[in-house]
Protein backbone atom coordinates (compact mmCIF):
# COMPACT_ATOMS: atom_id res chain seq x y z
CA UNK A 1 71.61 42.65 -6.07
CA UNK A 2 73.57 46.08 -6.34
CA UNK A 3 77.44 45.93 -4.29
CA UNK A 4 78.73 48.78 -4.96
CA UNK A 5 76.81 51.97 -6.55
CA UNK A 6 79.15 54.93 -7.40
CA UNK A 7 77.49 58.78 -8.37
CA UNK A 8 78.84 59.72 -11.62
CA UNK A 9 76.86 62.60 -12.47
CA UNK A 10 74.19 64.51 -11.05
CA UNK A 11 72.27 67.15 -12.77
CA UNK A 12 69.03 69.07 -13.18
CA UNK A 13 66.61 66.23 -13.98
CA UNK A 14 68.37 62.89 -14.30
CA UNK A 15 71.49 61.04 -12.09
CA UNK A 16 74.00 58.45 -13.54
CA UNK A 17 75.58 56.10 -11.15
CA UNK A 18 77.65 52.43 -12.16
CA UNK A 19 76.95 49.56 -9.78
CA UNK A 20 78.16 46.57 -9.72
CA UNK A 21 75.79 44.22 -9.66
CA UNK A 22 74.99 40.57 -9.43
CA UNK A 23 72.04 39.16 -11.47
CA UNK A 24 69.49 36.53 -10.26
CA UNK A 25 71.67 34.26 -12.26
CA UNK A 26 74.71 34.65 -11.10
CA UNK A 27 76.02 36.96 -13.48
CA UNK A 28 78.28 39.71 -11.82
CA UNK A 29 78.32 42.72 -14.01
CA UNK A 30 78.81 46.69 -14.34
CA UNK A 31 75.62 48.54 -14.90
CA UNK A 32 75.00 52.35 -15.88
CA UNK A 33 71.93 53.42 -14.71
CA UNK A 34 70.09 56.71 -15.08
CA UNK A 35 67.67 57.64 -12.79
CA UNK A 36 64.67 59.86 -13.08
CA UNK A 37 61.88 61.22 -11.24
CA UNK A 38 59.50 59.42 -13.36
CA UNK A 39 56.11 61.28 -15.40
CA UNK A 40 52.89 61.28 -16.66
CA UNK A 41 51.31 60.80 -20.17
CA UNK A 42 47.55 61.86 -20.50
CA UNK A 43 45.35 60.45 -23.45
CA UNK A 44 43.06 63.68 -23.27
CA UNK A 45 40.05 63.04 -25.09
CA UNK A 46 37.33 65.90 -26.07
CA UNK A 47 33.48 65.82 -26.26
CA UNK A 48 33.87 64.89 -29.83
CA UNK A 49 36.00 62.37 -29.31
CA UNK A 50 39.39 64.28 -30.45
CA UNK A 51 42.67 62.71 -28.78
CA UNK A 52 45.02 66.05 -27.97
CA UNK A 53 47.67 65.32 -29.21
CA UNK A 54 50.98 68.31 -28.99
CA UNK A 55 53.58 68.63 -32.21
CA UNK A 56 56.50 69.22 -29.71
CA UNK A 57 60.43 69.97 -30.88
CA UNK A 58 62.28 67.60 -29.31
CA UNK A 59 66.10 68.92 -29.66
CA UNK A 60 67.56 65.26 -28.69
CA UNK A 61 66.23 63.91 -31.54
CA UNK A 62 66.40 67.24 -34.12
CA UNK A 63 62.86 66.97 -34.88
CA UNK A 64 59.30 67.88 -34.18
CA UNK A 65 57.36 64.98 -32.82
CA UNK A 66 53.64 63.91 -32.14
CA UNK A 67 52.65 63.57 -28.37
CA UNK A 68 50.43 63.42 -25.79
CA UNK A 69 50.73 65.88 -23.38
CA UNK A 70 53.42 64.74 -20.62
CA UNK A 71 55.33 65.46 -18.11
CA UNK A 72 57.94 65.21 -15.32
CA UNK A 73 56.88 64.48 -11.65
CA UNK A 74 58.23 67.01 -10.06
CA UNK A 75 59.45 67.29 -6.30
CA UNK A 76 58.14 63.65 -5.80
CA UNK A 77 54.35 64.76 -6.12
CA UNK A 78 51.58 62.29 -6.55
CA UNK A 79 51.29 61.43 -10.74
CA UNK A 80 47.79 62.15 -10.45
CA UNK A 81 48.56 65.57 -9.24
CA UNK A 82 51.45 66.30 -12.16
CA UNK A 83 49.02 64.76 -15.10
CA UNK A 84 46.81 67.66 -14.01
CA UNK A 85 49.12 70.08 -14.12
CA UNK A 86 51.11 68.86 -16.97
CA UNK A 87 47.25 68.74 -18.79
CA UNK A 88 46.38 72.15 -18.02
CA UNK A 89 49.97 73.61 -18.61
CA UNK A 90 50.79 71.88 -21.64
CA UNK A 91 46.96 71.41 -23.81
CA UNK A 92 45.62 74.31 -21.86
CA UNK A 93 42.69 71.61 -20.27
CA UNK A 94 41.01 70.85 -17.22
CA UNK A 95 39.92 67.36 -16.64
CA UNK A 96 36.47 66.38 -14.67
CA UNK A 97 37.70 63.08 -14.90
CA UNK A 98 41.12 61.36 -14.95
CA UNK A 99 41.15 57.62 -14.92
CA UNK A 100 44.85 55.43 -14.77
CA UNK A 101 45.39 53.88 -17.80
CA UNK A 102 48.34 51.48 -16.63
CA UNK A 103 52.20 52.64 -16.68
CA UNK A 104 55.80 51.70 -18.50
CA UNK A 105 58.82 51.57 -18.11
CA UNK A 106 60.93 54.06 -20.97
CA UNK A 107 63.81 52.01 -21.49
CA UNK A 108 64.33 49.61 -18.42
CA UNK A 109 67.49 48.82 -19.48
CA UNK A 110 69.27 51.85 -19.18
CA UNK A 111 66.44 54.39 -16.93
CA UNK A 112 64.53 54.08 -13.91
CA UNK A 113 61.67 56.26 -15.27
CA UNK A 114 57.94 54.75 -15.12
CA UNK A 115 55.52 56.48 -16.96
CA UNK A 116 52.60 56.38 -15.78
CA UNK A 117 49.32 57.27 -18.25
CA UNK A 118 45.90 58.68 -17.52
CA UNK A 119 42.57 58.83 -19.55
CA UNK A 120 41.12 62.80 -19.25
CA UNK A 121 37.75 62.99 -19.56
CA UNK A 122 35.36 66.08 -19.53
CA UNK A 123 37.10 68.25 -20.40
CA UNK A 124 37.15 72.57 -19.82
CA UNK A 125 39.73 74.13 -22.14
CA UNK A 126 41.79 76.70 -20.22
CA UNK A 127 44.69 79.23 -21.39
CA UNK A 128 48.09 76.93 -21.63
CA UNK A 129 50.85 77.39 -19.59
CA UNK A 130 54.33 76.34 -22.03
CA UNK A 131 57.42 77.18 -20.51
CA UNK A 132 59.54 79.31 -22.26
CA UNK A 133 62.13 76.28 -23.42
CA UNK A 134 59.30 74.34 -24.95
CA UNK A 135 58.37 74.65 -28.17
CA UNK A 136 54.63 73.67 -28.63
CA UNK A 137 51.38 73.56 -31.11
CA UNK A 138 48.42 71.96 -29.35
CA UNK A 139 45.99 69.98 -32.21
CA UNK A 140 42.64 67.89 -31.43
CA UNK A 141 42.98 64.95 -33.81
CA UNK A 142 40.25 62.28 -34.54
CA UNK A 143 41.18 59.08 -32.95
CA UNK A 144 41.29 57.30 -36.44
CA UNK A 145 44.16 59.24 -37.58
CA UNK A 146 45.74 59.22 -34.57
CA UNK A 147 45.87 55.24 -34.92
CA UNK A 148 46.44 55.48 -38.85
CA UNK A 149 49.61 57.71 -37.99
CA UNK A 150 50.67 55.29 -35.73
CA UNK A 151 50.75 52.62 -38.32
CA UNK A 152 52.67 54.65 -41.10
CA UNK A 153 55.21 56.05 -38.62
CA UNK A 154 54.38 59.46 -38.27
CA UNK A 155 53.73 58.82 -34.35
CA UNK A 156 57.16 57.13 -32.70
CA UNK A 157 57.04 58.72 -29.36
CA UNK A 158 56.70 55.27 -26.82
CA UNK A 159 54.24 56.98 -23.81
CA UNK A 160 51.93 58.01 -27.03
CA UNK A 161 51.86 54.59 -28.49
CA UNK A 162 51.27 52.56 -25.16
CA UNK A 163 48.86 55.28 -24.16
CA UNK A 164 46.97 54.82 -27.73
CA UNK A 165 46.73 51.25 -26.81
CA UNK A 166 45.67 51.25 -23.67
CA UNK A 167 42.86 53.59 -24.59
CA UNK A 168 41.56 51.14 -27.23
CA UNK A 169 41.34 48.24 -24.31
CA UNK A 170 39.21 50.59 -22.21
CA UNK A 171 36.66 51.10 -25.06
């Protein structure tokens, strides 16, 4: 149960507040939170069985990165709604068919962001749409090495791994 929640910065994306908070134990504590919007992750998957998968510099971490394509919700739109835009923007695809694949939580800890992931289906490829401040190289990659690059490390983005596995419970 929060007491006392206190705004310590607001900005573009995310908002930090403290609370004070009591846990379902007892436990009175102060908490930093960080709240955001939320997203989508979409496990896009061609006719030939390709997973798109994006090699995306992430500046946070100093380093280019293997992804699915993903997104912020913006201006509290439905997720279904941004995974097709963040699909067609981002891969430059149009999905016939997007089915939920389940949702988590980034770092519950510390964030309030759920990510919620999508299978894409059917799929009409479409001019992309990157925004100037993103740095992106769309690849089709057979599912195989997708999982093998998983294993060795190569893939440590979170909404890519969960998404992965999800997709291999649906088969």
């Amino acid at each position: 149960m929060t007491q006392v929640s206190k705004e310590i910065f607001q900005g573009r994306i995310i908002r930090l507040t403290q609370e004070q908070v009591t846990l379902p134990n007892g436990q009175a504590m102060t908490l930093e939170t960080v709240h955001h919007p939320g997203g989508v992750g979409i496990i896009a998957v061609d006719a030939e069985q390709k997973l798109c998968l994006l090699r995306h510099y992430r500046h946070v971490v100093g380093q280019w990165l293997w992804e699915i394509p993903a997104g912020k919700i913006d201006n509290f739109e439905p997720p279904l709604d941004t995974a097709r835009r963040e699909l067609r923007e981002e891969a430059g695809a149009v999905a016939q068919r997007l089915i939920p694949l389940g949702r988590t939580l980034s770092s519950p800890g510390v964030f309030t962001e759920v990510v919620y992931l999508y299978l894409a289906q059917e799929l009409q490829i479409v001019p992309t749409a990157h925004e100037p401040e993103e740095c992106i190289e769309v690849h089709w990659i057979e599912l195989a090495t997708v999982r093998d690059w998983i294993r060795s490390g190569e893939i440590v983005d979170a909404k890519t791994i969960v998404g992965v596995m999800l997709l291999g419970l649906q088969r």
